[in-house]
C-alpha atoms as a PDB file:
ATOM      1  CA  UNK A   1       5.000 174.655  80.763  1.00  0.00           C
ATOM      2  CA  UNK A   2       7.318 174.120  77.992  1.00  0.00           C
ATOM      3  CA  UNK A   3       8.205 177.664  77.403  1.00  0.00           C
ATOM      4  CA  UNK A   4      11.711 177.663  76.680  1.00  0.00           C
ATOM      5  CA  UNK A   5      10.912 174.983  73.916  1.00  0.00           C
ATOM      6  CA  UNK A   6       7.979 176.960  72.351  1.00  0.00           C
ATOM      7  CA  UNK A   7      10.134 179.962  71.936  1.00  0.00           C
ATOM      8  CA  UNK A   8      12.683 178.500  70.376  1.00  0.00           C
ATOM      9  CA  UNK A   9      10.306 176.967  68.025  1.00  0.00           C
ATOM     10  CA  UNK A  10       9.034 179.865  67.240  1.00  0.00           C
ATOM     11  CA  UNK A  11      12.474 181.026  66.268  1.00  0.00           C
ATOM     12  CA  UNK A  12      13.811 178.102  64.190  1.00  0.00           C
ATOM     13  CA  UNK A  13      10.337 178.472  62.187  1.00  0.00           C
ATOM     14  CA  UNK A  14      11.050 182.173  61.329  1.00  0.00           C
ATOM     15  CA  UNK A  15      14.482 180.556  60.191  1.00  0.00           C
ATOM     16  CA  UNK A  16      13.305 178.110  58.311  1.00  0.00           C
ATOM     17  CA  UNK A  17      10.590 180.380  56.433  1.00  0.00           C
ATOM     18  CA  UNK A  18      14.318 182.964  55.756  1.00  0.00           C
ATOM     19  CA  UNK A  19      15.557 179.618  54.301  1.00  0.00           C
ATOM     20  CA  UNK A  20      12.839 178.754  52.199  1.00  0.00           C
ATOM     21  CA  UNK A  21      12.298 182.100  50.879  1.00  0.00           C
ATOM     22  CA  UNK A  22      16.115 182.409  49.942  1.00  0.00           C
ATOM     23  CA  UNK A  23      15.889 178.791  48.074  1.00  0.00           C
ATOM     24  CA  UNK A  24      12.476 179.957  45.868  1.00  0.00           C
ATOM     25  CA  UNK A  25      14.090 183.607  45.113  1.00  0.00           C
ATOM     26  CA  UNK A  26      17.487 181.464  43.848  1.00  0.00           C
ATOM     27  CA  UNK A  27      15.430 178.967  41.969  1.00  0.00           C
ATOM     28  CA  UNK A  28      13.964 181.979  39.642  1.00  0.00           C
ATOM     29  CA  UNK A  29      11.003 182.565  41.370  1.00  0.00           C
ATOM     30  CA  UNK A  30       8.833 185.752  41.649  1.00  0.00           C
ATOM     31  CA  UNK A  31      10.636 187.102  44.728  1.00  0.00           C
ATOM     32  CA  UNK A  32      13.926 187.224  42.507  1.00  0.00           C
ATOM     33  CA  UNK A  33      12.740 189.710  40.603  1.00  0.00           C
ATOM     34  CA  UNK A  34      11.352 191.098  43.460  1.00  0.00           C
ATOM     35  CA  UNK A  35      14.590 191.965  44.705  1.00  0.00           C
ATOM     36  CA  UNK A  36      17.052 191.168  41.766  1.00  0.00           C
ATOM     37  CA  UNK A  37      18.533 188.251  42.666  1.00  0.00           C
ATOM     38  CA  UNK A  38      21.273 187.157  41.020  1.00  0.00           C
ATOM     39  CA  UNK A  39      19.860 182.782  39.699  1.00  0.00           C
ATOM     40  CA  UNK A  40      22.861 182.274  37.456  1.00  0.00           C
ATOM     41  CA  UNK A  41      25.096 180.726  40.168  1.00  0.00           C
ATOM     42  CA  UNK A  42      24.213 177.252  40.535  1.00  0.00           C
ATOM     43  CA  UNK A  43      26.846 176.530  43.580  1.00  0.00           C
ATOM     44  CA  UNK A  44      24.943 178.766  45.267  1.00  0.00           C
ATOM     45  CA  UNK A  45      22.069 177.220  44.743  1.00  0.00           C
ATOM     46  CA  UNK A  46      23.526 173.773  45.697  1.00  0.00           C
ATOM     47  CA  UNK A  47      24.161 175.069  48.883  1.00  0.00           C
ATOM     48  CA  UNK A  48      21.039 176.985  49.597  1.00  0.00           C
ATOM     49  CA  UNK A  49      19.339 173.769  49.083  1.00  0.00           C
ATOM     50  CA  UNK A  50      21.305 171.655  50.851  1.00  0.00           C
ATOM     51  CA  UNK A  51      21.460 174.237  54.278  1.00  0.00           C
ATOM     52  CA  UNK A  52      17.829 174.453  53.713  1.00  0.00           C
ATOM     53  CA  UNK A  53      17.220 170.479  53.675  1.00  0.00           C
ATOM     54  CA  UNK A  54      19.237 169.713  56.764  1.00  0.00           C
ATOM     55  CA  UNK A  55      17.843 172.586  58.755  1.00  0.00           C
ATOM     56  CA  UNK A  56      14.360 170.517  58.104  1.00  0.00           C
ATOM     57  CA  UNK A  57      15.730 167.525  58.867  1.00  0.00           C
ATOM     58  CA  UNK A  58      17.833 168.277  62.095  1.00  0.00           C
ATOM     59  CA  UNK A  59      15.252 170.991  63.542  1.00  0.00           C
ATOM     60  CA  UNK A  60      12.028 168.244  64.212  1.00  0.00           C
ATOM     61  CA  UNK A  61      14.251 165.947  66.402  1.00  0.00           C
ATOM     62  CA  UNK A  62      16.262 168.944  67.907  1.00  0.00           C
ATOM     63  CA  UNK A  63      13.003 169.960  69.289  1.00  0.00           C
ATOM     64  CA  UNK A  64      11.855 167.019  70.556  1.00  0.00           C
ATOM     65  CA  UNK A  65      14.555 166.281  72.643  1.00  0.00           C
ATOM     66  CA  UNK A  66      14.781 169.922  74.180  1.00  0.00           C
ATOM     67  CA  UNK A  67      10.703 169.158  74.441  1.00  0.00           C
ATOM     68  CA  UNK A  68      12.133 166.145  77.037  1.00  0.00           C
ATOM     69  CA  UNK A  69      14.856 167.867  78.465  1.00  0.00           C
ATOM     70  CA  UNK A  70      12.455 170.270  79.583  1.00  0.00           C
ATOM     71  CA  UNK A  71       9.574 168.469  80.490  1.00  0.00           C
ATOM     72  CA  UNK A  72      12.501 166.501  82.588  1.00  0.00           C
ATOM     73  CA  UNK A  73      13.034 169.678  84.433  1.00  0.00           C
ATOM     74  CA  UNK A  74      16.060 170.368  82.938  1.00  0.00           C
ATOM     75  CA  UNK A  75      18.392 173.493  84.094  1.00  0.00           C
ATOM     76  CA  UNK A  76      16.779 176.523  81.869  1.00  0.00           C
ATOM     77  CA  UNK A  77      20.318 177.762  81.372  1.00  0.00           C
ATOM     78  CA  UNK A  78      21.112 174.366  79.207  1.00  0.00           C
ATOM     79  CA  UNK A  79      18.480 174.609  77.676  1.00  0.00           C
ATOM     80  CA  UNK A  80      18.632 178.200  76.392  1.00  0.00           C
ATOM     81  CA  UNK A  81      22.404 177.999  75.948  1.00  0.00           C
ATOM     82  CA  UNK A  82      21.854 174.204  73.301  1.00  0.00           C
ATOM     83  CA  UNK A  83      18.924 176.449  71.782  1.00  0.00           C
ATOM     84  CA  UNK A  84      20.859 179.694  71.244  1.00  0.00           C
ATOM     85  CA  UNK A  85      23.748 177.222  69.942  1.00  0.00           C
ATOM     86  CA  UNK A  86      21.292 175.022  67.547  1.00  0.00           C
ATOM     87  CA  UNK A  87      20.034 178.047  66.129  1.00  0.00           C
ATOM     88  CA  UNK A  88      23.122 180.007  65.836  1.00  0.00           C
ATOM     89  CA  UNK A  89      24.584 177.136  64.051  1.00  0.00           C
END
């Protein structure tokens, strides 16, 4: 049924949505005002970015191959435990 994978989907998406909503309020957008965000540190920045772009590009194929694992009948205590570990990371 694919359960384990859909719910960690639907975890890594909230994530990614934290991400992108930390990158705009750096960048000067509305929500920086919003919440008086310091946009003066460009490091910051850098890195914001940067987490923000691997987390896209490591989270698609992440999720395809827990989408096999589990469709392989995979233990659902491997696959929770490299989920909680992927997303903790």
């Amino acid at each position: 049924m694919m359960i384990i994978t859909m719910l960690f989907a639907g975890l890594l998406a909230v994530w990614q949505i934290i991400l992108s909503f930390r990158v705009i309020s750096l960048r000067g957008g509305p929500l920086s005002k919003l919440f008086n965000v310091d946009t003066s540190n460009e490091e910051v920045l850098k890195r914001a970015v940067r987490g923000h772009g691997n987390f896209t590009e490591y989270t698609p194929i992440f999720l395809i191959l827990m989408l096999v694992l589990e469709m392989n009948e995979a233990s659902a205590m491997v696959l929770y435990i490299s989920g909680a570990l992927f997303l903790v990371g």
